[in-house]
N, C-alpha and C. Protein backbone atom coordinates (compact mmCIF):
# COMPACT_ATOMS: atom_id res chain seq x y z
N UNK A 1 0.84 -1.20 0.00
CA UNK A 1 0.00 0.00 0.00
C UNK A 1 0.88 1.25 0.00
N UNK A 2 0.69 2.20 -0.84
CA UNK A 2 1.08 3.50 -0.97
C UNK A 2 0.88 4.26 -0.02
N UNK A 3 2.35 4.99 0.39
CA UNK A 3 1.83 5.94 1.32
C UNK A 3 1.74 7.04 0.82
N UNK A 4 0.35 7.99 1.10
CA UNK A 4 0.03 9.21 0.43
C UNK A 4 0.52 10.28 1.02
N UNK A 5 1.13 9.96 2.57
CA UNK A 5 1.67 11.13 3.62
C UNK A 5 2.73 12.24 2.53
N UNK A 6 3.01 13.18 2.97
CA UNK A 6 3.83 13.99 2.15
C UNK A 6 5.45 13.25 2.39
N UNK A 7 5.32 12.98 3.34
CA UNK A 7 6.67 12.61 3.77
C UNK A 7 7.20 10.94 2.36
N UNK A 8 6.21 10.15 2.49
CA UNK A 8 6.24 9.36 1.41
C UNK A 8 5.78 9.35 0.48
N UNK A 9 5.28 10.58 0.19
CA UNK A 9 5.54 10.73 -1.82
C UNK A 9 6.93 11.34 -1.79
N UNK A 10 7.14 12.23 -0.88
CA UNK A 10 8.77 12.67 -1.62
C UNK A 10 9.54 11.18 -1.53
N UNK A 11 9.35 9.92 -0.47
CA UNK A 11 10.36 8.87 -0.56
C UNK A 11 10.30 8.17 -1.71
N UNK A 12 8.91 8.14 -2.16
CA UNK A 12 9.30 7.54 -3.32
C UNK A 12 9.38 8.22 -4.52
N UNK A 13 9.16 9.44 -4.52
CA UNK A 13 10.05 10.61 -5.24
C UNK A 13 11.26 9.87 -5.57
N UNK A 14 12.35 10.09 -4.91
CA UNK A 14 13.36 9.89 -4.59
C UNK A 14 13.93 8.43 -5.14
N UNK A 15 13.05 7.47 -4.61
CA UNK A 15 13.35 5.83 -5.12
C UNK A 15 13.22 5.79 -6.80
N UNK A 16 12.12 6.69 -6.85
CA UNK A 16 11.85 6.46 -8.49
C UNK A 16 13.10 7.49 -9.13
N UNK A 17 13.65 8.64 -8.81
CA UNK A 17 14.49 9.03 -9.44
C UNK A 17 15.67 8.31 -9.24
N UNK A 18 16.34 7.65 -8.09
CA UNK A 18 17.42 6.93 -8.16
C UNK A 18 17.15 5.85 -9.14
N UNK A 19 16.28 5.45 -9.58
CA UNK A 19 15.92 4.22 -10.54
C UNK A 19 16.35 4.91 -12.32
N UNK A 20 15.62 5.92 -12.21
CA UNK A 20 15.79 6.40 -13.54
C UNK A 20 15.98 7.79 -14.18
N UNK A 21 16.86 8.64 -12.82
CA UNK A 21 18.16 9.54 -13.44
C UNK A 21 19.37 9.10 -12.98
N UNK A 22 20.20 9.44 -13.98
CA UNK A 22 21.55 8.76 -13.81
C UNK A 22 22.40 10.00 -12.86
N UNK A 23 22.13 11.25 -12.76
CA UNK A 23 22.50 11.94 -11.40
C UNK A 23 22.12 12.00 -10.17
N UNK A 24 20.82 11.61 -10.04
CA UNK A 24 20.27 10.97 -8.70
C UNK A 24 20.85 9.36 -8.50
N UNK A 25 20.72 8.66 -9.28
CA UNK A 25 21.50 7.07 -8.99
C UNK A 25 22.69 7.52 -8.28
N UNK A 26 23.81 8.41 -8.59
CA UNK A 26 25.18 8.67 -7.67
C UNK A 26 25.51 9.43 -7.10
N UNK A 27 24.08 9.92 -6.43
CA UNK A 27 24.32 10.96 -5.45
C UNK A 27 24.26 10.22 -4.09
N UNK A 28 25.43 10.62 -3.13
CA UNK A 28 25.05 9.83 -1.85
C UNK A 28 25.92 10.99 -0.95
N UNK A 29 25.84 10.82 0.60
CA UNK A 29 25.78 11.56 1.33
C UNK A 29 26.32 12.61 1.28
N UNK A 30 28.10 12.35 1.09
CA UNK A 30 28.48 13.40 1.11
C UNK A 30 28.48 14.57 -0.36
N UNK A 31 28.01 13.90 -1.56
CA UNK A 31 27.64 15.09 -2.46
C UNK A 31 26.45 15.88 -1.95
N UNK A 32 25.49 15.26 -1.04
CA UNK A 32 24.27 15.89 -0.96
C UNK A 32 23.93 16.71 0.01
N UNK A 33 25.24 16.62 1.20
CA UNK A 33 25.24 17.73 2.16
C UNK A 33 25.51 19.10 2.07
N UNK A 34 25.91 19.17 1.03
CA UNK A 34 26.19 20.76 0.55
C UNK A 34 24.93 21.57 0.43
N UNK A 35 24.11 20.74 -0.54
CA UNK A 35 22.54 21.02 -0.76
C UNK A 35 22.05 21.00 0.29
N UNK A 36 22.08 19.95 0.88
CA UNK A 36 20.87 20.16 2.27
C UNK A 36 21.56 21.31 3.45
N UNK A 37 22.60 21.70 3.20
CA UNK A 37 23.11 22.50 4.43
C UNK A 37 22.41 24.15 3.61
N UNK A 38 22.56 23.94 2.30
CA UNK A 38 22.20 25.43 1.78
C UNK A 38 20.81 25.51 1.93
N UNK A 39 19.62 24.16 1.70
CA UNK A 39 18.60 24.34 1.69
C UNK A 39 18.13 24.49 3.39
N UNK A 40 18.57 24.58 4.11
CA UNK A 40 18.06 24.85 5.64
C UNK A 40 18.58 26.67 5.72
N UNK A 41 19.67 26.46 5.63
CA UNK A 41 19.81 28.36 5.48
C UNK A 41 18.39 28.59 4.40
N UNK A 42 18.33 28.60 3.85
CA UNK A 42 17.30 29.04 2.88
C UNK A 42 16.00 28.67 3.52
N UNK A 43 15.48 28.09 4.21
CA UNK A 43 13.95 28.06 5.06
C UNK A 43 14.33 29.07 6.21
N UNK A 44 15.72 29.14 6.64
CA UNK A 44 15.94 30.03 7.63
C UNK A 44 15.52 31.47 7.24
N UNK A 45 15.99 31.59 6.23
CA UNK A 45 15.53 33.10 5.56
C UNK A 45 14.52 33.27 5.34
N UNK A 46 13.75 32.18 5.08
CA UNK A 46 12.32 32.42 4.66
C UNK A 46 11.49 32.86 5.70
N UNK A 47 11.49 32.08 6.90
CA UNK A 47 10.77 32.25 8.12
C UNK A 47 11.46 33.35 8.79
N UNK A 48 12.81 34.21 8.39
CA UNK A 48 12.69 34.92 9.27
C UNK A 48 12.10 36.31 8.42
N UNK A 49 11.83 36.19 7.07
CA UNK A 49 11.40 36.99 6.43
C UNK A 49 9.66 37.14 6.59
N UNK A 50 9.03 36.14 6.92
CA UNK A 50 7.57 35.81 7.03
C UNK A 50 7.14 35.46 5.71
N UNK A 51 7.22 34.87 4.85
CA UNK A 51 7.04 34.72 3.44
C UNK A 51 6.41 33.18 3.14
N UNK A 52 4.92 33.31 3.63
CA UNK A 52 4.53 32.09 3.45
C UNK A 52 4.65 31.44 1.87
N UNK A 53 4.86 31.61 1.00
CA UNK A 53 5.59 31.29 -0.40
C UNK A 53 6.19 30.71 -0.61
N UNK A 54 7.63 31.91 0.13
CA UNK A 54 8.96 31.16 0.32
C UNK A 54 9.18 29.64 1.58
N UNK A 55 8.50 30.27 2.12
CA UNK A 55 8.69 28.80 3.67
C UNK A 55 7.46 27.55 2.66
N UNK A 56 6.91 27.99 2.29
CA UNK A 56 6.08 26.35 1.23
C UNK A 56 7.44 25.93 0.50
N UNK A 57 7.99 26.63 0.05
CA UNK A 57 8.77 25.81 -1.08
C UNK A 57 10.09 25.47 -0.67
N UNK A 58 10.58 26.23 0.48
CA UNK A 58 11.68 25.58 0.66
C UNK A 58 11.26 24.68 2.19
N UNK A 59 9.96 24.62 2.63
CA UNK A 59 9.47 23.02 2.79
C UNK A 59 9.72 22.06 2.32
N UNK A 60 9.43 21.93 1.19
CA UNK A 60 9.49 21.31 0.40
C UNK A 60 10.64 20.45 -0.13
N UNK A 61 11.57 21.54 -0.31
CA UNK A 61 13.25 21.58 -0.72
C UNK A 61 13.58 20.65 0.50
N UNK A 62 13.50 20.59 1.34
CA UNK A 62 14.13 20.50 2.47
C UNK A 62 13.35 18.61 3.02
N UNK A 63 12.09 18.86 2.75
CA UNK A 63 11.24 17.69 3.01
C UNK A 63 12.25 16.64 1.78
N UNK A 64 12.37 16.97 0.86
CA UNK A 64 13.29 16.66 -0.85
C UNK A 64 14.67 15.65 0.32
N UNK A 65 15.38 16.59 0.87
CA UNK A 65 16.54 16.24 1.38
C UNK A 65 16.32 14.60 2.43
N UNK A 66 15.32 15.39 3.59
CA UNK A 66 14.91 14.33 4.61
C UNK A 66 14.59 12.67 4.05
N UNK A 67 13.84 13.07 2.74
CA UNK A 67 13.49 11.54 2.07
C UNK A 67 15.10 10.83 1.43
N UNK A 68 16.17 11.91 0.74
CA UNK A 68 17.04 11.18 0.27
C UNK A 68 17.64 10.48 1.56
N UNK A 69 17.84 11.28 2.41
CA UNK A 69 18.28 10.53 4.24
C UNK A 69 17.33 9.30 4.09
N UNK A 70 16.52 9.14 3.99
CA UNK A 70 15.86 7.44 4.60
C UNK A 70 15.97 6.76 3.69
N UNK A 71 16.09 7.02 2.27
CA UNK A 71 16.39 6.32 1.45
C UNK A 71 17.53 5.55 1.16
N UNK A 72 18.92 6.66 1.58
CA UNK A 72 20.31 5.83 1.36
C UNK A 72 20.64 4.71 2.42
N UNK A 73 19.62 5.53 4.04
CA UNK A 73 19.51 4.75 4.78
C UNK A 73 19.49 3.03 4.69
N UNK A 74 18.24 3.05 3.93
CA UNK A 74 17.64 2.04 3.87
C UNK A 74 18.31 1.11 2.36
N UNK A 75 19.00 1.66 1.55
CA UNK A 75 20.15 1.20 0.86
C UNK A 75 21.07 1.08 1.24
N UNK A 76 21.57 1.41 2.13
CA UNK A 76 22.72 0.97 2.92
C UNK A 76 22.59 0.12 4.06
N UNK A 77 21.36 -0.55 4.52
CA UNK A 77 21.29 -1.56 5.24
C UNK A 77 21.60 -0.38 6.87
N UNK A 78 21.69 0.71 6.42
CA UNK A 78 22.06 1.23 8.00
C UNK A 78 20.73 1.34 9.16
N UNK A 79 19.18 1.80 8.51
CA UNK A 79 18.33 1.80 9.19
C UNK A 79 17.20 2.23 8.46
N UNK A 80 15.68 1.63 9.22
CA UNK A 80 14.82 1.76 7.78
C UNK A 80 13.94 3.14 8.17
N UNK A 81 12.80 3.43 7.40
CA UNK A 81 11.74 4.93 8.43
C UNK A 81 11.04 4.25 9.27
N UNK A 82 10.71 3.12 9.45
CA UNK A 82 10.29 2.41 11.03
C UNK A 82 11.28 2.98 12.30
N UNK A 83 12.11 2.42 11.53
CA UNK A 83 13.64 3.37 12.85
C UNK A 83 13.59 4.35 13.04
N UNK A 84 13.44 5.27 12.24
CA UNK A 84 14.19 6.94 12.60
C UNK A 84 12.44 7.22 13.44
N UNK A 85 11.07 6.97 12.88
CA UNK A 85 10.03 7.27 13.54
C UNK A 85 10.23 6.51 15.00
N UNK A 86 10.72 5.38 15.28
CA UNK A 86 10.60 5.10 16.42
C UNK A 86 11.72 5.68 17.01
N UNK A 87 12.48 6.14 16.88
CA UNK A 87 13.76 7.05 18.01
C UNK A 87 12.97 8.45 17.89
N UNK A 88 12.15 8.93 17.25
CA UNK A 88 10.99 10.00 17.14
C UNK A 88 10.25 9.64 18.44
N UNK A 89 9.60 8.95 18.24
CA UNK A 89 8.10 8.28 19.24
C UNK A 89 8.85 8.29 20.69
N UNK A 90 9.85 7.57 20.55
CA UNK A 90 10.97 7.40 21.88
C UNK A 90 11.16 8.74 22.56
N UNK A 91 11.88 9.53 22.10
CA UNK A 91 11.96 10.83 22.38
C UNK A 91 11.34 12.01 23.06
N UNK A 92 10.42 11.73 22.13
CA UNK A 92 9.22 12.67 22.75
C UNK A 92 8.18 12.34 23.72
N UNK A 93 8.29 10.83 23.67
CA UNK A 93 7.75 10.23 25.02
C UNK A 93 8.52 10.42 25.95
N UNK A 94 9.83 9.97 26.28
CA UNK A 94 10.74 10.62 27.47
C UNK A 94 10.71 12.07 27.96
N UNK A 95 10.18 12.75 26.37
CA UNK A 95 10.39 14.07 27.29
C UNK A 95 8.82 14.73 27.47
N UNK A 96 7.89 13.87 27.29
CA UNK A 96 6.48 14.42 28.12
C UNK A 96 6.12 13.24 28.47
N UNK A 97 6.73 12.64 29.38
CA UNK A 97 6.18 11.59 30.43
C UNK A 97 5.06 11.53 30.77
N UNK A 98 4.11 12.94 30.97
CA UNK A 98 3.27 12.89 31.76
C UNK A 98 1.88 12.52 30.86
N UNK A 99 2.09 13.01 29.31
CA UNK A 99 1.32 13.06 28.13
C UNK A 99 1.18 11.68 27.61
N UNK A 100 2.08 10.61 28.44
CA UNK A 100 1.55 9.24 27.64
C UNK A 100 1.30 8.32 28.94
N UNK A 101 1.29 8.66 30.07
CA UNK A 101 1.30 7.51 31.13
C UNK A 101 2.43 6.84 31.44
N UNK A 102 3.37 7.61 31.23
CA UNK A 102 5.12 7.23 31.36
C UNK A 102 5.45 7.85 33.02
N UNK A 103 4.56 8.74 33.43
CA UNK A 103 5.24 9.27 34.71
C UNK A 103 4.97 10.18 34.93
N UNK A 104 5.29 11.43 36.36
CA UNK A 104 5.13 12.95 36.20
C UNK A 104 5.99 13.72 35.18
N UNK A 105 5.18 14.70 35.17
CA UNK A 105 6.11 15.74 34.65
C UNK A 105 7.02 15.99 34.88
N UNK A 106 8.26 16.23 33.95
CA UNK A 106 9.74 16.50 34.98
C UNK A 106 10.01 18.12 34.17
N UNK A 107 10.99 18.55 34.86
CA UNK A 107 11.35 19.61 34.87
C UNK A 107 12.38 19.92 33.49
N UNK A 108 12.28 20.07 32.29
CA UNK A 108 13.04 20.38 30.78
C UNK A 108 14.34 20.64 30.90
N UNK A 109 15.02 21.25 31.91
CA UNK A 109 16.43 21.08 32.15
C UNK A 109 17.02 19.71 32.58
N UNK A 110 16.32 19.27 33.48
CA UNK A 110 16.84 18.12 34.24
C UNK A 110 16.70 17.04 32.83
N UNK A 111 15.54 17.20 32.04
CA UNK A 111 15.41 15.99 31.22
C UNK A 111 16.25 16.15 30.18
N UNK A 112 16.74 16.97 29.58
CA UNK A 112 17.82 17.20 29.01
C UNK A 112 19.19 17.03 29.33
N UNK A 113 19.36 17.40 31.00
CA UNK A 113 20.77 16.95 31.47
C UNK A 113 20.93 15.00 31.81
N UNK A 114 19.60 14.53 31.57
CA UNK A 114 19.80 12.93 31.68
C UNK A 114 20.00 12.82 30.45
N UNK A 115 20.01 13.05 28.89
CA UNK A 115 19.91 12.66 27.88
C UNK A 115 21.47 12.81 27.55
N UNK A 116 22.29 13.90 28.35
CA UNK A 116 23.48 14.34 28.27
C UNK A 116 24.63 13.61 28.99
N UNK A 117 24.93 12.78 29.42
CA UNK A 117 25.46 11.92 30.43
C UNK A 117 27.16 12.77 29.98
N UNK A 118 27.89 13.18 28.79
CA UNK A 118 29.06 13.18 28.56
C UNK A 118 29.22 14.81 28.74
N UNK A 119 27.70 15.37 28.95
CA UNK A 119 28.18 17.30 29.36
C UNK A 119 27.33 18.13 29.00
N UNK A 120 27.10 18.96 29.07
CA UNK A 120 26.51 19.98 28.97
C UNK A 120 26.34 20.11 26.78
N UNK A 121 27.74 19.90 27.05
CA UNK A 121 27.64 20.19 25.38
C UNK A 121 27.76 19.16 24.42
N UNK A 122 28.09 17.80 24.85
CA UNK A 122 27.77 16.70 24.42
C UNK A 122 27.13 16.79 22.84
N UNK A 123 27.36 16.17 21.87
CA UNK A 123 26.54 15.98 20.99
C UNK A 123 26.42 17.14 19.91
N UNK A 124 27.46 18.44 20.51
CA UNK A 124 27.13 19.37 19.42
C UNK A 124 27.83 19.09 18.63
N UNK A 125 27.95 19.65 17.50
CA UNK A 125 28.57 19.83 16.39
C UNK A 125 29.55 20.45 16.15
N UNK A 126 30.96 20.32 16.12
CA UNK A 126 32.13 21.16 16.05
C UNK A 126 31.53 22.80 15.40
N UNK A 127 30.92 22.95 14.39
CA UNK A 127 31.00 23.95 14.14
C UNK A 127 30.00 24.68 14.57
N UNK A 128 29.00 24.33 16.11
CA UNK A 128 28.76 25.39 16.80
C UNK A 128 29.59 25.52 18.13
N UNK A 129 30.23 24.85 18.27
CA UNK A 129 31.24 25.24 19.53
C UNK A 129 32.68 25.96 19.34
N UNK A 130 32.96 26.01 17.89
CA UNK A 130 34.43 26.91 17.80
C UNK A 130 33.64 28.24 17.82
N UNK A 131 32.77 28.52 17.62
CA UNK A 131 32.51 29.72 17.86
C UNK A 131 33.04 30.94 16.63
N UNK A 132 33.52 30.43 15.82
CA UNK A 132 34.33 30.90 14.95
C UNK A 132 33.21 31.41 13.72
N UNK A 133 31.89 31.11 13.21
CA UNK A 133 31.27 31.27 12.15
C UNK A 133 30.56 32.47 12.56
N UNK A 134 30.35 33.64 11.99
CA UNK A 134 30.29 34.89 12.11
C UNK A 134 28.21 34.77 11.71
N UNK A 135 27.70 35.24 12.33
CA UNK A 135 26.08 35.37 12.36
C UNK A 135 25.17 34.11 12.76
N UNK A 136 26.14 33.57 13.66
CA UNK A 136 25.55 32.01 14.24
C UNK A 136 24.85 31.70 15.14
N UNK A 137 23.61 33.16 15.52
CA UNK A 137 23.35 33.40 16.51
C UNK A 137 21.96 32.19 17.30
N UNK A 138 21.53 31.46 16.21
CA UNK A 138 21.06 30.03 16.57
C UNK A 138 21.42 29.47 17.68
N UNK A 139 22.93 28.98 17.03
CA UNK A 139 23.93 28.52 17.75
C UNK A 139 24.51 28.65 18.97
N UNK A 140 24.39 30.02 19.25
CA UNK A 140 24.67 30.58 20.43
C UNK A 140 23.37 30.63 21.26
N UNK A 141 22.29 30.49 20.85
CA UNK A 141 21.00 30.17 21.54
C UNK A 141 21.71 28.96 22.17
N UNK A 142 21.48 27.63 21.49
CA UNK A 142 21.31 26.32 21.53
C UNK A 142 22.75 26.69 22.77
N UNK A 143 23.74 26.74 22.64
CA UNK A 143 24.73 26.70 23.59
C UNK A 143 24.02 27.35 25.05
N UNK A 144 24.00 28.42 25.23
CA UNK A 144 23.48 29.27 26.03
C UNK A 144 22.07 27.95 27.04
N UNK A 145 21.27 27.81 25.94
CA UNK A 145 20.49 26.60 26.78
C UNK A 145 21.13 25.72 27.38
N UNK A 146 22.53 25.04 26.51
CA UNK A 146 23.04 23.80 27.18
C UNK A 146 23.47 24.28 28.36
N UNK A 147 24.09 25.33 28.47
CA UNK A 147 25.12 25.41 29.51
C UNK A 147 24.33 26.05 31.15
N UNK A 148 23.16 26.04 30.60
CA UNK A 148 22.35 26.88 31.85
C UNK A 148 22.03 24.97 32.87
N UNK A 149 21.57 23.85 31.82
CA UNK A 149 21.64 22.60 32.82
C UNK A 149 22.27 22.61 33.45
N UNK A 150 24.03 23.08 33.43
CA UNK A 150 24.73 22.74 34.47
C UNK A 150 25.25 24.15 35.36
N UNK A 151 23.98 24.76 35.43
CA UNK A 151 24.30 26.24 36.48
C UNK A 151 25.16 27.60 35.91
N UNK A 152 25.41 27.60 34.55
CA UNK A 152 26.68 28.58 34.37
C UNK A 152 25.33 29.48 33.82
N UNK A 153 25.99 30.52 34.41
CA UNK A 153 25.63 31.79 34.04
C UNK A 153 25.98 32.38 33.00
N UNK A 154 24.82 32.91 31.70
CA UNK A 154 25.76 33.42 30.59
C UNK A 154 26.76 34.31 31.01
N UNK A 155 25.85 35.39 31.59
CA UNK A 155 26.55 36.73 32.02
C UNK A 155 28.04 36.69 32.09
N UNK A 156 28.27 35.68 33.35
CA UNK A 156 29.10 35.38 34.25
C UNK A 156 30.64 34.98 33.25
N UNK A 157 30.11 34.56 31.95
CA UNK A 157 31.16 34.46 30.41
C UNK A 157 31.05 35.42 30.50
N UNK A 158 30.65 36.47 30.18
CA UNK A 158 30.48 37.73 29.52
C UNK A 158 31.64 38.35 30.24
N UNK A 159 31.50 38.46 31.46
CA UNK A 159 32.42 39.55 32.43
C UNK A 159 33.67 38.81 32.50
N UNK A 160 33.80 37.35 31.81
CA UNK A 160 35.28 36.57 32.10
C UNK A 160 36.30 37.27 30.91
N UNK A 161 35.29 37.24 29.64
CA UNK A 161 35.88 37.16 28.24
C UNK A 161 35.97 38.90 28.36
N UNK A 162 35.42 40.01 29.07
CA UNK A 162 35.63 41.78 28.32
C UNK A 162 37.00 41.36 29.61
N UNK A 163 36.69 40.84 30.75
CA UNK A 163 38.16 41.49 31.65
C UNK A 163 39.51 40.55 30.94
N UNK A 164 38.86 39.76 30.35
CA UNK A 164 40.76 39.24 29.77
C UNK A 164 41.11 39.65 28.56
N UNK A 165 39.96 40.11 28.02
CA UNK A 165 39.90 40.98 26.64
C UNK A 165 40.56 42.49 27.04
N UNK A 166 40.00 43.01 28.03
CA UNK A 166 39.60 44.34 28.30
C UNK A 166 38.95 45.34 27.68
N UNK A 167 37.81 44.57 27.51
CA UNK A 167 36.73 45.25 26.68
C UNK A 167 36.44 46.54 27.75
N UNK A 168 36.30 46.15 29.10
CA UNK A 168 35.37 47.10 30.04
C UNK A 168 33.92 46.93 30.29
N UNK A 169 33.42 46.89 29.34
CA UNK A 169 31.81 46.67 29.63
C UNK A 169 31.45 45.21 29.06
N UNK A 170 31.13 44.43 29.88
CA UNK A 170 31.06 43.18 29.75
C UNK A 170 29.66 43.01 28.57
N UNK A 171 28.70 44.01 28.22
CA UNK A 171 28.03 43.54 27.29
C UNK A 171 28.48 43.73 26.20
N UNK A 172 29.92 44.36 25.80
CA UNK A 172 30.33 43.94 24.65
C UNK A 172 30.69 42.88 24.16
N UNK A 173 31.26 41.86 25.50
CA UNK A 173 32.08 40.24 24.87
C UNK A 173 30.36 39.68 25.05
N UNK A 174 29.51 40.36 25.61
CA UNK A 174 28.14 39.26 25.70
C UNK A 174 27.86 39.10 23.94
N UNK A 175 27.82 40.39 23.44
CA UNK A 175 27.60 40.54 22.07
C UNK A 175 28.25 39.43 21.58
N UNK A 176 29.52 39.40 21.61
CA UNK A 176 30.39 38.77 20.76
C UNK A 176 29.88 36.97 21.05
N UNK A 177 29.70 37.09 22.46
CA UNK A 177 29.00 35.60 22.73
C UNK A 177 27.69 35.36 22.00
N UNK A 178 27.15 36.08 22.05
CA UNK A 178 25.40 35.58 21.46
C UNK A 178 25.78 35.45 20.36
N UNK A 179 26.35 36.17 19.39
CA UNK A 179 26.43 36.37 18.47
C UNK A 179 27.28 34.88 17.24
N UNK A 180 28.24 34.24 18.76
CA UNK A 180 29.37 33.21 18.06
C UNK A 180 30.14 33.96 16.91
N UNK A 181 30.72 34.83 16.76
CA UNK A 181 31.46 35.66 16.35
C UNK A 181 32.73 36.43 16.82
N UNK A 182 33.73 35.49 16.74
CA UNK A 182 35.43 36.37 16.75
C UNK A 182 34.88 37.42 15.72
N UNK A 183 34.70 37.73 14.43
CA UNK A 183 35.17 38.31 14.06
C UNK A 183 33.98 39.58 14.45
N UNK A 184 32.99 39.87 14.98
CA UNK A 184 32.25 41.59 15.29
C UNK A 184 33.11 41.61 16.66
N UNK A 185 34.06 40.81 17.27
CA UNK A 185 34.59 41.45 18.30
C UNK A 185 35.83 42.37 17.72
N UNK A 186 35.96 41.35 16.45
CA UNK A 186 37.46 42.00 15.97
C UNK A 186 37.27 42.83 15.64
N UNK A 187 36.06 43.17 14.63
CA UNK A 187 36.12 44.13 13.92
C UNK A 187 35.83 45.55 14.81
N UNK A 188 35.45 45.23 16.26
CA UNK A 188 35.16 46.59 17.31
C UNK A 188 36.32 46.87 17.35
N UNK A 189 37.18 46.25 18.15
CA UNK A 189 38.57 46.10 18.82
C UNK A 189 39.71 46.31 17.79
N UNK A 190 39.77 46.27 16.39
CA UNK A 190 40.55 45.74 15.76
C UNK A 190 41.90 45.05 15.86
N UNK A 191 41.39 43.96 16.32
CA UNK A 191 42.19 42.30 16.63
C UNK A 191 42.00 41.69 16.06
N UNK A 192 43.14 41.04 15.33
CA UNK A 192 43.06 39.48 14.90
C UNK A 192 44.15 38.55 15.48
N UNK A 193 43.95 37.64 14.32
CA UNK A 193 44.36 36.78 14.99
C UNK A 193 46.04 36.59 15.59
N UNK A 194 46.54 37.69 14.80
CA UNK A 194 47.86 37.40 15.32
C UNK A 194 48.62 38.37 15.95
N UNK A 195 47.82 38.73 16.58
CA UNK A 195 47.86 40.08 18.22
C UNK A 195 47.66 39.11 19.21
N UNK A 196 48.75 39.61 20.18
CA UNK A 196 48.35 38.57 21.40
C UNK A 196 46.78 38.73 22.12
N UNK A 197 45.93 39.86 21.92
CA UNK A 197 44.83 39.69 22.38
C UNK A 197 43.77 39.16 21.83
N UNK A 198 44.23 39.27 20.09
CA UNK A 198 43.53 38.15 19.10
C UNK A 198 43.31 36.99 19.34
N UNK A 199 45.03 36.27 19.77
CA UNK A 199 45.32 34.94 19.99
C UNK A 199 44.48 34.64 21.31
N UNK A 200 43.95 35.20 22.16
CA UNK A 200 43.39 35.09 23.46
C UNK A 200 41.95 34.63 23.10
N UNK A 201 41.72 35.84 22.07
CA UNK A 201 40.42 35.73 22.09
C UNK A 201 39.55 34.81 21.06
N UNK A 202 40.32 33.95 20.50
CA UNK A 202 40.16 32.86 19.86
C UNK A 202 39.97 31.77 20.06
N UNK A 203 41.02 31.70 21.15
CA UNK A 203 41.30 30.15 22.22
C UNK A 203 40.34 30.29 23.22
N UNK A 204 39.78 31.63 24.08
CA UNK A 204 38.94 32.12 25.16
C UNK A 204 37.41 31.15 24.84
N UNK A 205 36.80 31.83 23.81
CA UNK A 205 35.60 31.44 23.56
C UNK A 205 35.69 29.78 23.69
N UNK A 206 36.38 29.06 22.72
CA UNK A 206 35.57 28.08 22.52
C UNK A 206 36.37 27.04 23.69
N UNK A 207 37.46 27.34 24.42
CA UNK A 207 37.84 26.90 25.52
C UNK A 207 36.91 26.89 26.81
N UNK A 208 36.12 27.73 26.88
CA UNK A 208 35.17 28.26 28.02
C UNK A 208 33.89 26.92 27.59
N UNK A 209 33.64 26.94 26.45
CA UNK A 209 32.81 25.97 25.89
C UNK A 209 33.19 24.51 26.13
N UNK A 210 34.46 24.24 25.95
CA UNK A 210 34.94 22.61 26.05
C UNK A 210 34.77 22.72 27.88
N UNK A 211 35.18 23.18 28.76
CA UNK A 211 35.34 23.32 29.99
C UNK A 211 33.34 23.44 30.38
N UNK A 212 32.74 23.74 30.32
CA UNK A 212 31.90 23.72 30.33
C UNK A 212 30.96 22.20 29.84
N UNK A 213 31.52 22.08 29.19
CA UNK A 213 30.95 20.17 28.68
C UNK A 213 31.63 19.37 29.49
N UNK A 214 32.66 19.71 30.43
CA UNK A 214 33.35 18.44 31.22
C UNK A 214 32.33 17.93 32.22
């Protein structure tokens, strides 16, 4: 039986073009991450633009990507969409216990710091913890949440990174923190990287970050 869900017409979208285009047949992960990394910036823009148009279609684009994921999956013997929906179902049952007869309600920090056993920052992705990509301010959300499970105070960065900087006013390195951006600190300060306060302030950020995941 056909599934009519949106999610499985794009899969078999996808099955039928690996069958019969010869540039979809040899596309596999790593040619296709380029695309899917551009097509998520691109819904990003859309939604922050409000452009119900644009957010349909690069839905879409993006829904495009998610199906080639279960597909190579499931050509590669690595895991089928029974799987990825049930680590779905799993998930979101652990984290509203109370919504399926799993238990009380628990508290969204704490259930997040059990999912984390290796840190606070566990599980991120190198390239939101160097801190190094200039308008990553997502990123610096998502950090900022991790690091509040284990008691750290953003602020409390803020006033570490302007006094070894010597910014003075600690909401300037906050900037530079929310922001995940060496370079709007540099470009205040004009520092780079090969000023000793450059070199500080390079190693500072994403050092404060690894120390923080211990």
């Amino acid at each position: 039986m056909q599934d009519n869900s949106a999610l499985g017409r794009a899969i078999t979208m996808v099955g039928d073009l690996r069958n019969r285009c010869s540039w979809d047949r040899v596309q596999t992960r790593d040619t296709l991450r380029p695309y899917l990394v551009e097509e998520v910036h691109e819904l990003d823009h859309a939604l922050a633009i409000g452009d119900p148009t644009a957010i349909r279609h690069e839905v879409a684009d993006l829904l495009l990507h998610l199906a080639w994921q279960l597909v190579l999956g499931e050509e590669l013997g690595e895991f089928t969409q029974g799987d990825v929906a049930d680590d779905l179902e799993a998930k979101m049952k652990r984290r509203h216990p109370h919504l399926f007869d799993l238990g009380p309600k628990e508290e969204w920090e704490l259930l997040k710091k059990r999912e984390r056993p290796g840190g606070a920052l566990s599980g991120l992705p190198p390239s939101i913890v160097t801190a190094a990509d200039p308008g990553c301010q997502p990123s610096a959300r998502s950090i900022r949440s991790r690091v509040r499970t284990v008691g750290v105070v953003w602020s409390s960065l803020s006033r570490t990174l302007a006094r070894v900087l010597g910014l003075g006013k600690p909401r300037r390195a906050a900037c530079c923190l929310d922001s995940c951006s060496c370079a709007n600190l540099a470009s205040t300060k004009s520092i780079s990287r090969e000023t000793p306060a450059g070199a500080v302030m390079f190693r500072t950020i994403p050092q404060c970050m690894q120390e923080v995941g211990t």
